[in-house]
PDB file of N, CA and C in Angstrom:
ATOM      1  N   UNK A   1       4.081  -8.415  12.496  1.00  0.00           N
ATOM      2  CA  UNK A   1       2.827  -7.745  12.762  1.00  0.00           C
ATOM      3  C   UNK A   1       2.047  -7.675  11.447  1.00  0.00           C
ATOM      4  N   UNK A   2       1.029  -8.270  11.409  1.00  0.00           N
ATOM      5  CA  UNK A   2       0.179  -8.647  10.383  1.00  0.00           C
ATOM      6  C   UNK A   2      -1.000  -7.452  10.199  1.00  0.00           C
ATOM      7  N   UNK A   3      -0.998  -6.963  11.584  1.00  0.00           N
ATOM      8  CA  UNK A   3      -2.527  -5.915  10.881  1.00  0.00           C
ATOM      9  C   UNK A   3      -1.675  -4.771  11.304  1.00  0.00           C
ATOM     10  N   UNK A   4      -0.570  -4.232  10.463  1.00  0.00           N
ATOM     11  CA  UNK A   4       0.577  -2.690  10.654  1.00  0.00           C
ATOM     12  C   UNK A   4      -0.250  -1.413  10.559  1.00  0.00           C
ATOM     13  N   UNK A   5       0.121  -0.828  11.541  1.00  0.00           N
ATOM     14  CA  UNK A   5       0.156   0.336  11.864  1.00  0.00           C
ATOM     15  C   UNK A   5       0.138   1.721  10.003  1.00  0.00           C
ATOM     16  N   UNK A   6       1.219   0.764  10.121  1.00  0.00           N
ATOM     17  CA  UNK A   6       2.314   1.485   8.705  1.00  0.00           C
ATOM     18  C   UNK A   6       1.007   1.704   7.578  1.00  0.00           C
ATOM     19  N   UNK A   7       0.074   0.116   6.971  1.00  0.00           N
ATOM     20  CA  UNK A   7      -0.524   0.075   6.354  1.00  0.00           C
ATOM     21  C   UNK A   7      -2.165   0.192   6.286  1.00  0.00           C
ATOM     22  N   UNK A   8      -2.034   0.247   7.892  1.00  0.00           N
ATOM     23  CA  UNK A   8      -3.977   1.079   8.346  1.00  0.00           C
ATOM     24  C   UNK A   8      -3.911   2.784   7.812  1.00  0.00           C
ATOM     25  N   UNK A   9      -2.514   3.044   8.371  1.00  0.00           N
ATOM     26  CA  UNK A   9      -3.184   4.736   8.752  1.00  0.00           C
ATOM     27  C   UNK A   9      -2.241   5.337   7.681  1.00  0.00           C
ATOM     28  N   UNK A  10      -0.811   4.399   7.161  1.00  0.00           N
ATOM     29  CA  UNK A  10      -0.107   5.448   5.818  1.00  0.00           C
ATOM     30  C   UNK A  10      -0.267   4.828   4.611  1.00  0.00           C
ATOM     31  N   UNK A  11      -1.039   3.537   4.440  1.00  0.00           N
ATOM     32  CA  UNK A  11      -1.095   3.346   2.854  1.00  0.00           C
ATOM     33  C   UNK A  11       0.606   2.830   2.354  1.00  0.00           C
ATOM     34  N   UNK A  12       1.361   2.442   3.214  1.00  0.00           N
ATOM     35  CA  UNK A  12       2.627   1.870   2.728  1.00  0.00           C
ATOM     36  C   UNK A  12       3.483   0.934   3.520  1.00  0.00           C
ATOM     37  N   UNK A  13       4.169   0.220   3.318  1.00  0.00           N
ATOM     38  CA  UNK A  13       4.816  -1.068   3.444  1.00  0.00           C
ATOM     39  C   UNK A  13       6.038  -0.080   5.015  1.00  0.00           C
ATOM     40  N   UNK A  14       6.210  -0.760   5.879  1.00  0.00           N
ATOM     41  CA  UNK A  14       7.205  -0.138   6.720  1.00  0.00           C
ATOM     42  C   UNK A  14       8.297   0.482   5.777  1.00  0.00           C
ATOM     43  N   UNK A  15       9.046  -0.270   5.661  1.00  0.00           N
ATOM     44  CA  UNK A  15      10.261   0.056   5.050  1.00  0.00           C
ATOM     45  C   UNK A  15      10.107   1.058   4.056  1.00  0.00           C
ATOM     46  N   UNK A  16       8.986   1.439   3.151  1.00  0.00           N
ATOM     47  CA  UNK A  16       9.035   2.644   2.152  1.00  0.00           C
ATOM     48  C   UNK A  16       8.622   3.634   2.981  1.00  0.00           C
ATOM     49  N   UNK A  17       8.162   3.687   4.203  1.00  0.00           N
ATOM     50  CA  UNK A  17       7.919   4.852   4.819  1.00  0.00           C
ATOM     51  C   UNK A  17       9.292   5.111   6.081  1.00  0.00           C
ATOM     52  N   UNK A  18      10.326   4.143   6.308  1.00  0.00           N
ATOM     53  CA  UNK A  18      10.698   4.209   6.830  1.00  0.00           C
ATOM     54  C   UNK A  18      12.011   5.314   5.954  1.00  0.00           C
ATOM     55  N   UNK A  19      12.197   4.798   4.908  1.00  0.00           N
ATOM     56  CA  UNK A  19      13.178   5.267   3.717  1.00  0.00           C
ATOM     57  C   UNK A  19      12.478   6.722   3.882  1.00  0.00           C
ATOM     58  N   UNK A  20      11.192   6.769   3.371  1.00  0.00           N
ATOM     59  CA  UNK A  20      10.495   8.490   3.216  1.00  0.00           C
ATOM     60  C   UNK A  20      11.341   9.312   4.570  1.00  0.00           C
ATOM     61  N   UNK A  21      10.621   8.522   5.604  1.00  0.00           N
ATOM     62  CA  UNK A  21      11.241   9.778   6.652  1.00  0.00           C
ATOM     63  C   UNK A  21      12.649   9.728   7.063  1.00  0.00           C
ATOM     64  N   UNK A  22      13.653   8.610   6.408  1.00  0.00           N
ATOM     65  CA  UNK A  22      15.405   8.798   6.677  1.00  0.00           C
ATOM     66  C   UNK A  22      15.143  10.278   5.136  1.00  0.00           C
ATOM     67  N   UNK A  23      14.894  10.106   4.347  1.00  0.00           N
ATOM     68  CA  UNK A  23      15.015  11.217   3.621  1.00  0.00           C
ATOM     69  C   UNK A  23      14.509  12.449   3.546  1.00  0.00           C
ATOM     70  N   UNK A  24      13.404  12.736   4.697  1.00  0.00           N
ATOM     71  CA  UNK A  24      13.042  13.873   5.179  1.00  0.00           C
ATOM     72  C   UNK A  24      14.025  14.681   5.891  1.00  0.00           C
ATOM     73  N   UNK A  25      14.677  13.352   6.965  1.00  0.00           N
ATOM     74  CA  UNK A  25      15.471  13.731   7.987  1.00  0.00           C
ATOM     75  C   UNK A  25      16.948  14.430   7.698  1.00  0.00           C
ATOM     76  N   UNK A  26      17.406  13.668   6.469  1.00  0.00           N
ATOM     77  CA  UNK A  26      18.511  14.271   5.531  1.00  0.00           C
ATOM     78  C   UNK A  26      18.128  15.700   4.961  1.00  0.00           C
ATOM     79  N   UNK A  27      17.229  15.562   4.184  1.00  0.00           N
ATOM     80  CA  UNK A  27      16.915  16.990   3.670  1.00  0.00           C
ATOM     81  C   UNK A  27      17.092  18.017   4.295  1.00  0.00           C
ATOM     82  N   UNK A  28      16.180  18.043   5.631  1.00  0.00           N
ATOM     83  CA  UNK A  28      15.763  19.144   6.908  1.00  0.00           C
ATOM     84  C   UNK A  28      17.185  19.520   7.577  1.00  0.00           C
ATOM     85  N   UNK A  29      17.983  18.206   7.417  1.00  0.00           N
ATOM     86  CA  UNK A  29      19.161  18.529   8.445  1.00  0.00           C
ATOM     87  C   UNK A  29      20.348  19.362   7.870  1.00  0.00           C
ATOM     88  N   UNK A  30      20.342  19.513   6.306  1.00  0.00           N
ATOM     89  CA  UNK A  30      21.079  21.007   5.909  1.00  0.00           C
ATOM     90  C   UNK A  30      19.931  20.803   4.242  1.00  0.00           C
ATOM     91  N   UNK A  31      19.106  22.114   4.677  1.00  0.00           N
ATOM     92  CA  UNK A  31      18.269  21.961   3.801  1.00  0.00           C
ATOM     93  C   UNK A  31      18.992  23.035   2.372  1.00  0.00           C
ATOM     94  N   UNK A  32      19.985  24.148   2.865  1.00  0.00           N
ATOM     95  CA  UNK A  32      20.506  24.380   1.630  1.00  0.00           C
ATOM     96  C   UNK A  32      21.508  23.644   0.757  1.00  0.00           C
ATOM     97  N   UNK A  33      22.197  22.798   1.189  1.00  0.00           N
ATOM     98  CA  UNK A  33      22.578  21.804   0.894  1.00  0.00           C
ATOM     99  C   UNK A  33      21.760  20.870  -0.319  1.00  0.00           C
ATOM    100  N   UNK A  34      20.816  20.197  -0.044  1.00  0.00           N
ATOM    101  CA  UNK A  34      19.480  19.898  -0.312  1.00  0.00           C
ATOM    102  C   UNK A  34      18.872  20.980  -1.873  1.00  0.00           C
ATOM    103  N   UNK A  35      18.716  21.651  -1.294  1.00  0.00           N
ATOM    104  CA  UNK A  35      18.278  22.522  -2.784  1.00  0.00           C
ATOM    105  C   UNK A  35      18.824  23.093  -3.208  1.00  0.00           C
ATOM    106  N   UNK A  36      20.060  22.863  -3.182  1.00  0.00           N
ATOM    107  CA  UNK A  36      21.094  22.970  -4.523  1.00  0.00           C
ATOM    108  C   UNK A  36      21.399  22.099  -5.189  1.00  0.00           C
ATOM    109  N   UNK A  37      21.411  20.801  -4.613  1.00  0.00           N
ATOM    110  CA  UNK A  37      21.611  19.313  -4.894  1.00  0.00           C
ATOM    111  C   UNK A  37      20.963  18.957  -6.049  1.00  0.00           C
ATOM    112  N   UNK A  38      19.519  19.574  -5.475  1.00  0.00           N
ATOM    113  CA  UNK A  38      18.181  18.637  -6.053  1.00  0.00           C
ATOM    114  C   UNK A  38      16.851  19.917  -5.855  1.00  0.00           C
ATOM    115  N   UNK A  39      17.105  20.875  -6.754  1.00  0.00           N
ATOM    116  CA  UNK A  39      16.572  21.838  -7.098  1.00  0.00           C
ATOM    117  C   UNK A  39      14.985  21.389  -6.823  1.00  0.00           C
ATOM    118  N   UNK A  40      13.765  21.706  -6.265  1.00  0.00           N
ATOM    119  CA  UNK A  40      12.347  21.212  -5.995  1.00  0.00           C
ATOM    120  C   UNK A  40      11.896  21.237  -7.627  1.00  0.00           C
ATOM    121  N   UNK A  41      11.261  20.148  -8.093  1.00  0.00           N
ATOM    122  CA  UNK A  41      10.731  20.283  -9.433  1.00  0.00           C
ATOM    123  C   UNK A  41       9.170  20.533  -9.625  1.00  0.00           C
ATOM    124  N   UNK A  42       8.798  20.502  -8.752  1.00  0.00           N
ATOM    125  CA  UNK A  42       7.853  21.191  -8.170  1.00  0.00           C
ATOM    126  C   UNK A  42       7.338  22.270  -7.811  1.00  0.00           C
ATOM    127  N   UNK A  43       6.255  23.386  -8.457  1.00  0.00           N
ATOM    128  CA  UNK A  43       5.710  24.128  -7.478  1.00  0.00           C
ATOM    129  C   UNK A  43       4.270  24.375  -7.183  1.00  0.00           C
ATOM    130  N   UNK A  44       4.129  25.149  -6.549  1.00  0.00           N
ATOM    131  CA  UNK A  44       2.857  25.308  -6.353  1.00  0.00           C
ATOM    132  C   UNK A  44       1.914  26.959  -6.129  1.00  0.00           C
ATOM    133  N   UNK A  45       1.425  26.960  -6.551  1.00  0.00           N
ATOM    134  CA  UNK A  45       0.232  28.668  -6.603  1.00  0.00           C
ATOM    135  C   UNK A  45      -0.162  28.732  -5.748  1.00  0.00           C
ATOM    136  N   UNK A  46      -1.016  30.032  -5.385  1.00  0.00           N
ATOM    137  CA  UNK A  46      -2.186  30.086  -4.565  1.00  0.00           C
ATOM    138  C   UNK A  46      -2.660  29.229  -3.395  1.00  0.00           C
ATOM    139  N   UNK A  47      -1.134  29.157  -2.538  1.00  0.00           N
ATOM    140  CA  UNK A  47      -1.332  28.017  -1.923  1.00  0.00           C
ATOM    141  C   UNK A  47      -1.576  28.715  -0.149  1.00  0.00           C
ATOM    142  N   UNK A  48      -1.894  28.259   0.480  1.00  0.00           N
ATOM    143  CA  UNK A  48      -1.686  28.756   1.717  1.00  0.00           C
ATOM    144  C   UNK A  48      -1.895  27.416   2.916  1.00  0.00           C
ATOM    145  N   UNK A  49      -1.180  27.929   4.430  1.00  0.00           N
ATOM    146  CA  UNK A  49      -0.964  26.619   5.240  1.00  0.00           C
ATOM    147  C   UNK A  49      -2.355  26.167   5.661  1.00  0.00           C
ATOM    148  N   UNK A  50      -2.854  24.660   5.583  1.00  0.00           N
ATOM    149  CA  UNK A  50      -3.786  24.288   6.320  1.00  0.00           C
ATOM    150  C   UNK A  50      -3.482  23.277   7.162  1.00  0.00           C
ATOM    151  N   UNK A  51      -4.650  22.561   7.282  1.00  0.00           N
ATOM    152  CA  UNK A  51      -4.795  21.215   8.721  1.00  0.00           C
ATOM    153  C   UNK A  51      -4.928  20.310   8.117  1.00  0.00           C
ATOM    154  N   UNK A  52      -4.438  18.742   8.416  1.00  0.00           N
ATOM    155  CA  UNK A  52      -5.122  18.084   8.130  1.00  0.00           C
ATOM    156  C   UNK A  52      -5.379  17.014   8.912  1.00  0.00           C
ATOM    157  N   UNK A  53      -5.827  15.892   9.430  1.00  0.00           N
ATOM    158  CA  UNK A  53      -5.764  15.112  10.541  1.00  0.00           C
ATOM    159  C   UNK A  53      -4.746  14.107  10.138  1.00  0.00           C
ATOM    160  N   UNK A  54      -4.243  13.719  11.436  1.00  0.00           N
ATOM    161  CA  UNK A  54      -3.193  12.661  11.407  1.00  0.00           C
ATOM    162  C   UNK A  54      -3.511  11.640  12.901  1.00  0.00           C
ATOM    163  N   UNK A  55      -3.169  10.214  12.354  1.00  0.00           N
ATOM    164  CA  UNK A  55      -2.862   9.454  13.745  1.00  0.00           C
ATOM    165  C   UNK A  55      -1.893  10.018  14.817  1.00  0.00           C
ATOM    166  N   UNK A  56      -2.512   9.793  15.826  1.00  0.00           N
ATOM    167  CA  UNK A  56      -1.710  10.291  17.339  1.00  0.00           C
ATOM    168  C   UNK A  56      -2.195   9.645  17.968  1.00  0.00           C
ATOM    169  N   UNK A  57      -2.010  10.075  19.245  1.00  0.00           N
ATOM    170  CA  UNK A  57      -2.265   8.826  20.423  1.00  0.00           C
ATOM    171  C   UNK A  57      -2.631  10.422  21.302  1.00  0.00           C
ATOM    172  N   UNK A  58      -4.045   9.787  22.412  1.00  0.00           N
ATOM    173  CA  UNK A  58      -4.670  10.775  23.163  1.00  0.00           C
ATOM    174  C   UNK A  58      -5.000  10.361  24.489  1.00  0.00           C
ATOM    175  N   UNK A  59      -4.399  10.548  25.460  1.00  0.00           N
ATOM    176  CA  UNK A  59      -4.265  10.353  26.615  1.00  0.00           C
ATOM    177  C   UNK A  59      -3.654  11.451  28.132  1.00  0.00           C
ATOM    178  N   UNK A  60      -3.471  10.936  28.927  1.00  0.00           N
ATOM    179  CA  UNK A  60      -3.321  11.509  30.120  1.00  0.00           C
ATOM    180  C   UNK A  60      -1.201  10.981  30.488  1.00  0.00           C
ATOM    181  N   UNK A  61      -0.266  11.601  30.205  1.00  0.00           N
ATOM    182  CA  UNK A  61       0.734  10.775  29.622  1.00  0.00           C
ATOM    183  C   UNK A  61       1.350  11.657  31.482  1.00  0.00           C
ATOM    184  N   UNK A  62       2.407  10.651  31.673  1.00  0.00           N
ATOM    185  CA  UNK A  62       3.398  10.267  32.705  1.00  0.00           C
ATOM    186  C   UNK A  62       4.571  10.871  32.550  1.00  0.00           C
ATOM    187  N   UNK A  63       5.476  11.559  32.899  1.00  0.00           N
ATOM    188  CA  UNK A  63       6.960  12.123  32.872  1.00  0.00           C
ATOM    189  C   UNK A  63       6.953  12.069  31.612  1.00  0.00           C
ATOM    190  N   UNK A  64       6.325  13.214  30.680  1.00  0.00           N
ATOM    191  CA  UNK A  64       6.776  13.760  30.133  1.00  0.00           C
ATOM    192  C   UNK A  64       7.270  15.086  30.077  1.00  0.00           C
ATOM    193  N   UNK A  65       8.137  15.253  29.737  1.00  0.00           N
ATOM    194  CA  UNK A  65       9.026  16.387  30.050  1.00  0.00           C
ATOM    195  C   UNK A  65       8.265  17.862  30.098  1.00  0.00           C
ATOM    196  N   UNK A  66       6.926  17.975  28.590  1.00  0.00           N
ATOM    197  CA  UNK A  66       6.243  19.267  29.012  1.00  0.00           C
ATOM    198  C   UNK A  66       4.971  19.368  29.319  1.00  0.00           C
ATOM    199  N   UNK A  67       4.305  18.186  29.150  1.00  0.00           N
ATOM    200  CA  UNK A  67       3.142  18.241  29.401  1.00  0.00           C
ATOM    201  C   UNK A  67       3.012  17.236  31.296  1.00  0.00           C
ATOM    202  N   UNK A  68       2.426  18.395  32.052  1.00  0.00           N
ATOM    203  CA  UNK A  68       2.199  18.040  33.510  1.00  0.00           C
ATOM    204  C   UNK A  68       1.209  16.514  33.297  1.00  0.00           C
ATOM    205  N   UNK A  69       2.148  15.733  34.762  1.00  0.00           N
ATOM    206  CA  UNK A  69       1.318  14.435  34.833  1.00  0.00           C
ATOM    207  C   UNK A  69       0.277  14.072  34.733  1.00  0.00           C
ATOM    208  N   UNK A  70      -0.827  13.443  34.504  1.00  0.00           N
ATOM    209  CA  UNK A  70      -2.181  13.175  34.259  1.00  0.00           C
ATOM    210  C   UNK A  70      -3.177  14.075  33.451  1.00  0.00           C
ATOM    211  N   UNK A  71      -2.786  15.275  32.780  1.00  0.00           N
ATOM    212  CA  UNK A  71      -2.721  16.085  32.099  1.00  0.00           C
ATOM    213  C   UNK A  71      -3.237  15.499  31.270  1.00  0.00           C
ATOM    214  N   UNK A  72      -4.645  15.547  29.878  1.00  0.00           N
ATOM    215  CA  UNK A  72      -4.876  15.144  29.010  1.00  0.00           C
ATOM    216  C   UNK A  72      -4.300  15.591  27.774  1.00  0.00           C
ATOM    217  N   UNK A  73      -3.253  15.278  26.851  1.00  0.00           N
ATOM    218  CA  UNK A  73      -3.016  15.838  26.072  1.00  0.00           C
ATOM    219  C   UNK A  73      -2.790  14.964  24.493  1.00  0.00           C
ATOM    220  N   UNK A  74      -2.512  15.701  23.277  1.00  0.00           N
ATOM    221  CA  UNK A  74      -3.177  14.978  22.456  1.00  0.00           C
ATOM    222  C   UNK A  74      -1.177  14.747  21.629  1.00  0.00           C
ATOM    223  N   UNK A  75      -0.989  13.654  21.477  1.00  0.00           N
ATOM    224  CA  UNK A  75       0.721  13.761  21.032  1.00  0.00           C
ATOM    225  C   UNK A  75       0.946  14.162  19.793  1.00  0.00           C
ATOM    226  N   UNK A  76       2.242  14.093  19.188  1.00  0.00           N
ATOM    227  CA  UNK A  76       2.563  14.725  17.738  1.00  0.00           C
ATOM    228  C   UNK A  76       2.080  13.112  16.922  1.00  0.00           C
ATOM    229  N   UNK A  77       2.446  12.669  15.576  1.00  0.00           N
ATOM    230  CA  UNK A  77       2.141  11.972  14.405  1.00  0.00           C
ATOM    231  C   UNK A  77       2.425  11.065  15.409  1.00  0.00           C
ATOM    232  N   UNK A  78       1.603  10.164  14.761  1.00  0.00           N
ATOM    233  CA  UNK A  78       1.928   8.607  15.649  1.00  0.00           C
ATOM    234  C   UNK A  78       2.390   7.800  14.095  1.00  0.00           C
ATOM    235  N   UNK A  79       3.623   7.141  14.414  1.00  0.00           N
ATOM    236  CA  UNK A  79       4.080   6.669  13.396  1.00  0.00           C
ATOM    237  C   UNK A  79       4.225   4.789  13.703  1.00  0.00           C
ATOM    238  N   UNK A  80       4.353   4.395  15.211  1.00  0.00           N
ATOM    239  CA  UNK A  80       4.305   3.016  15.531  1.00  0.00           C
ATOM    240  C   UNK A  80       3.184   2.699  16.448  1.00  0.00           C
ATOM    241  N   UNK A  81       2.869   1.457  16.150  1.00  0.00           N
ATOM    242  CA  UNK A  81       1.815   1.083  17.768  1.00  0.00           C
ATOM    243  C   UNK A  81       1.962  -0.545  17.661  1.00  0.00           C
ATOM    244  N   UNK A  82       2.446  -1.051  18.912  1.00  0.00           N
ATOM    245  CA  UNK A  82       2.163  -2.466  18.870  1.00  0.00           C
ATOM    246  C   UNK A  82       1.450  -2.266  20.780  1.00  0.00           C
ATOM    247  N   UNK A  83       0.437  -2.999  20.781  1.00  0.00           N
ATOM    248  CA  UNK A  83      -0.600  -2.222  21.494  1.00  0.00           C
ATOM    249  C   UNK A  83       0.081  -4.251  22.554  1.00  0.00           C
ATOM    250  N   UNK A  84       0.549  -5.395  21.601  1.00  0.00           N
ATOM    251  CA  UNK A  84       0.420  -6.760  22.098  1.00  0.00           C
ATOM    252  C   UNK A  84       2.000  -5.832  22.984  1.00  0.00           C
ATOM    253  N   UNK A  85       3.111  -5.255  22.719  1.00  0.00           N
ATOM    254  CA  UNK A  85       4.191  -4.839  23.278  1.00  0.00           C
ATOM    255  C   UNK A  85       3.993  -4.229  24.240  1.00  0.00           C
ATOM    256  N   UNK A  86       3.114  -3.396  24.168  1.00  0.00           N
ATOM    257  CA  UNK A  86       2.721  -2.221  24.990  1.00  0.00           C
ATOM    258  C   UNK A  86       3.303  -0.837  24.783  1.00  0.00           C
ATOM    259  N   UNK A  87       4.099  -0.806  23.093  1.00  0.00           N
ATOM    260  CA  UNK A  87       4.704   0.483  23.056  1.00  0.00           C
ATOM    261  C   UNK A  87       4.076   1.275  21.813  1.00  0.00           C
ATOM    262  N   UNK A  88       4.942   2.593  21.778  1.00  0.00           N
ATOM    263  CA  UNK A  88       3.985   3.131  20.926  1.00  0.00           C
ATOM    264  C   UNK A  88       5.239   4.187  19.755  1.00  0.00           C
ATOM    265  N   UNK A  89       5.207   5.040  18.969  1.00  0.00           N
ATOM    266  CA  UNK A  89       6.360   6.101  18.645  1.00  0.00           C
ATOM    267  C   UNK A  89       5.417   7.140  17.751  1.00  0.00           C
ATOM    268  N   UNK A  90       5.826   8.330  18.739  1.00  0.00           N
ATOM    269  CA  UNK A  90       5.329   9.593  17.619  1.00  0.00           C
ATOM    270  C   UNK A  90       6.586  10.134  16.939  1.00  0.00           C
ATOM    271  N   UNK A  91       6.121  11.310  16.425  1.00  0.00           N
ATOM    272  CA  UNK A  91       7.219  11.915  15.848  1.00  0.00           C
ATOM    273  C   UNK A  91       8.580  12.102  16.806  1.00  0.00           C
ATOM    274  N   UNK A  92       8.092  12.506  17.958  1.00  0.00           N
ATOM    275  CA  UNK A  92       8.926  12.846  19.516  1.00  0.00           C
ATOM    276  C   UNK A  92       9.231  12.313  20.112  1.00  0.00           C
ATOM    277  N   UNK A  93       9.056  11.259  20.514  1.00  0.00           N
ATOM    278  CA  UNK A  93       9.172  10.372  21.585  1.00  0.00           C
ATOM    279  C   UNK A  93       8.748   8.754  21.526  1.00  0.00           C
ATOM    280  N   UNK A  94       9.641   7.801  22.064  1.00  0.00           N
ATOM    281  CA  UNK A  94       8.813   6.414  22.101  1.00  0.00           C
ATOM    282  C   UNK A  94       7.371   7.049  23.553  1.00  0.00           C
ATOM    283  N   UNK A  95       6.204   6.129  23.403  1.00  0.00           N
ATOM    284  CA  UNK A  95       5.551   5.902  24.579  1.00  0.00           C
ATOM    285  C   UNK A  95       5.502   4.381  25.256  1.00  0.00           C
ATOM    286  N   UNK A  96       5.040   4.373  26.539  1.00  0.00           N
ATOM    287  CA  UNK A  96       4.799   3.155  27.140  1.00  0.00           C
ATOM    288  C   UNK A  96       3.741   3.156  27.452  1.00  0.00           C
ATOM    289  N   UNK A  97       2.614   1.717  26.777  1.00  0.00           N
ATOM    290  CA  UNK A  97       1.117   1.993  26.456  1.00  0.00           C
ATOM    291  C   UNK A  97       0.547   1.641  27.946  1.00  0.00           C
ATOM    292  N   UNK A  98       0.008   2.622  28.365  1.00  0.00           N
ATOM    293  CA  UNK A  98      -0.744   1.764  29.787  1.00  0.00           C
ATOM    294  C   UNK A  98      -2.191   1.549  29.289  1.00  0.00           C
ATOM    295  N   UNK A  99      -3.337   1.788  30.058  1.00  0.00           N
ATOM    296  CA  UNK A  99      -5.028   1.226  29.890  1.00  0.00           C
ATOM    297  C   UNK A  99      -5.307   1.998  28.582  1.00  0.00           C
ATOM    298  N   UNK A 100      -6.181   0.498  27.708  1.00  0.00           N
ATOM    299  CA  UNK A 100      -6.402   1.608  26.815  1.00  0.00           C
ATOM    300  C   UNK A 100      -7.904   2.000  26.832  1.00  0.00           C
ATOM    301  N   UNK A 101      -8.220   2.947  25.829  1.00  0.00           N
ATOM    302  CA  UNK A 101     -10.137   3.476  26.375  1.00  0.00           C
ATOM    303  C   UNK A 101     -10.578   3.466  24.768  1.00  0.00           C
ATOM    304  N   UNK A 102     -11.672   3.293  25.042  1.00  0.00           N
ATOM    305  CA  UNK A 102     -12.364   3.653  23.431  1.00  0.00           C
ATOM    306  C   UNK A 102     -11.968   5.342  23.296  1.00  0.00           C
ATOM    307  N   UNK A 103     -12.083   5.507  22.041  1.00  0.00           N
ATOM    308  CA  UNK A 103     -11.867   6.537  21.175  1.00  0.00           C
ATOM    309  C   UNK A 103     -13.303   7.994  22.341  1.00  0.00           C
ATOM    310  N   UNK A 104     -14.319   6.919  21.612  1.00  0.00           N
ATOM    311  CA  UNK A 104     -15.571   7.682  22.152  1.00  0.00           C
ATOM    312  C   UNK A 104     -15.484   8.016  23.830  1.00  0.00           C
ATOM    313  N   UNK A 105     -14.445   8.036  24.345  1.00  0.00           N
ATOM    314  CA  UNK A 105     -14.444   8.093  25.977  1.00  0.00           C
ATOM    315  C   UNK A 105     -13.827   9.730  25.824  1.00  0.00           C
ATOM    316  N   UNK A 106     -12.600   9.769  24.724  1.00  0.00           N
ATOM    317  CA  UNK A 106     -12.314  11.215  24.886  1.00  0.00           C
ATOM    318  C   UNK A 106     -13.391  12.233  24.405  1.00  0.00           C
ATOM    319  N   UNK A 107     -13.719  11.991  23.027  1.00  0.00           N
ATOM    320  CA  UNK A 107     -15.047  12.902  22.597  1.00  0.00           C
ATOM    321  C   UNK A 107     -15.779  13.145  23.465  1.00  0.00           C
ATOM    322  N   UNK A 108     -16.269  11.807  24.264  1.00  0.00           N
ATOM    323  CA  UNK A 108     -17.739  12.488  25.176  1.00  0.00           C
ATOM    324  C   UNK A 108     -17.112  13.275  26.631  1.00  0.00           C
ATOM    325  N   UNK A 109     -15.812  12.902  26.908  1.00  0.00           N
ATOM    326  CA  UNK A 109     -14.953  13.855  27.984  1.00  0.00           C
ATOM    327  C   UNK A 109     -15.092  14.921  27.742  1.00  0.00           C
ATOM    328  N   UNK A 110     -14.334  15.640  26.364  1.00  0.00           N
ATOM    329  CA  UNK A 110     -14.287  16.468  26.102  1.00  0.00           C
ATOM    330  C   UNK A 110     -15.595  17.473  25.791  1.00  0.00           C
ATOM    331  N   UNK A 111     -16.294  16.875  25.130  1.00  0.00           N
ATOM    332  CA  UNK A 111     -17.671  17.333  24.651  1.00  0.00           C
ATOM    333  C   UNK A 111     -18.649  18.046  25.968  1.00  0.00           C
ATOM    334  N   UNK A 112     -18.372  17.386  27.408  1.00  0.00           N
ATOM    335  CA  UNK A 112     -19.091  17.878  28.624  1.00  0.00           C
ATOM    336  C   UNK A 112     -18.094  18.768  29.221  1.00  0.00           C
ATOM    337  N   UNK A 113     -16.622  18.709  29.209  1.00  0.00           N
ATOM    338  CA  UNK A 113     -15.769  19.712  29.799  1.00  0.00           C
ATOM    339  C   UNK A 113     -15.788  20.670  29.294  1.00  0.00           C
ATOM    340  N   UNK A 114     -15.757  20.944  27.640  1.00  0.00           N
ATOM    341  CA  UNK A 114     -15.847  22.310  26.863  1.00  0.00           C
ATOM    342  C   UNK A 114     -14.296  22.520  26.871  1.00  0.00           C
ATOM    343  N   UNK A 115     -13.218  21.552  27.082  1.00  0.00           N
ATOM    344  CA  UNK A 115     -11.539  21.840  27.823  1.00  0.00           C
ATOM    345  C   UNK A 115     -11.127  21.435  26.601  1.00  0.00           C
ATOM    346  N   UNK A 116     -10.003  21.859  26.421  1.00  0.00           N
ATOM    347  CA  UNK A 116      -8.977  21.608  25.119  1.00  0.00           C
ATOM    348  C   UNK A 116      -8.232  20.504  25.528  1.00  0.00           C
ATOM    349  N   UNK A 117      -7.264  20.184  24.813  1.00  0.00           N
ATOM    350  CA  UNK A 117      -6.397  19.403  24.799  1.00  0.00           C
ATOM    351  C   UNK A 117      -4.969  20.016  25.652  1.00  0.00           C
ATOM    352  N   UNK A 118      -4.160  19.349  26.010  1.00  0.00           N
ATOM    353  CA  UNK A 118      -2.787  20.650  26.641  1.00  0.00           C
ATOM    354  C   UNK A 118      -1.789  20.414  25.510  1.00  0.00           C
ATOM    355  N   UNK A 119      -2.007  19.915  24.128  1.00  0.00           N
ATOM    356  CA  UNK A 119      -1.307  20.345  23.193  1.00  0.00           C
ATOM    357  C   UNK A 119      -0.993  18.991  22.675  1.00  0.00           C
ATOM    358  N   UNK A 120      -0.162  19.162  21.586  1.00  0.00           N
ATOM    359  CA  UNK A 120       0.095  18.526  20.612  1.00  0.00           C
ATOM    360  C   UNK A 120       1.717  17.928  21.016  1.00  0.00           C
ATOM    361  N   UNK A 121       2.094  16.814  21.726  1.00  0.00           N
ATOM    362  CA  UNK A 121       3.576  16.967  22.065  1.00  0.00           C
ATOM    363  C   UNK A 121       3.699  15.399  21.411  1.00  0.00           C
TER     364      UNK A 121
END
C-alpha cells in the first residue's frame, strides 16, 4: 500500500508505529512494573486534560456490540484503512467497510439534525 494510512494521518512508517503501540500495550498492561523499570524522565506543569482530533471512521455501523444498528456513531482512533480490501481497524475493533460517503454528507446531516453522534466506540 503505497498511499498508507500510517503515513497520511501519523507521520510514520507502519512498523515504527506499530513498535510505539506494542510498547504502549506493555507499559499499560502492569504499569507499576513499568515505572519502576523506567522511572518517566519527563514532566510536566500546569498541565490539564484536553482534546485533540484524531482519525476515525463515521458511520451508521452493523452488530456492534454497543452501539444499536444503523445508529450513527463516530468510532475510537482509526489506526488501519485499506478502503481496495474493504477493511478498516480502530483502537477496538477490526471494521468491514460497506458504502462509502463524502466527509461533507455527515457535517451537512448533522448540521440540519442538531443530533450528536451515539459516541465514540
Amino acid at each position: 500500500m503505497t498511499d498508507s494510512i500510517f503515513e497520511r494521518w501519523r507521520g510514520s512508517q507502519p512498523k515504527t508505529l506499530i513498535d510505539n503501540l506494542r510498547r504502549l500495550a506493555d507499559d499499560l498492561e502492569d504499569i507499576d512494573a513499568c515505572v519502576v523499570a523506567r522511572p518517566p524522565a519527563t514532566s510536566i506543569n500546569s498541565w490539564a486534560i484536553a482534546q485533540r482530533a484524531v482519525p476515525c471512521l463515521i458511520g451508521r455501523p452493523m452488530g456492534h456490540p454497543v452501539v444499536s444498528d444503523g445508529k450513527s456513531a463516530c468510532s475510537s482512533e482509526l489506526f488501519y484503512l485499506d478502503a481496495e480490501r474493504g477493511i478498516a481497524r480502530t483502537m477496538s475493533r477490526w471494521y468491514s467497510l460497506g458504502t462509502r460517503v463524502d466527509p461533507e454528507y455527515w457535517g451537512e446531516k448533522f448540521r440540519h439534525m442538531g443530533k450528536p453522534f451515539e459516541g465514540s466506540h
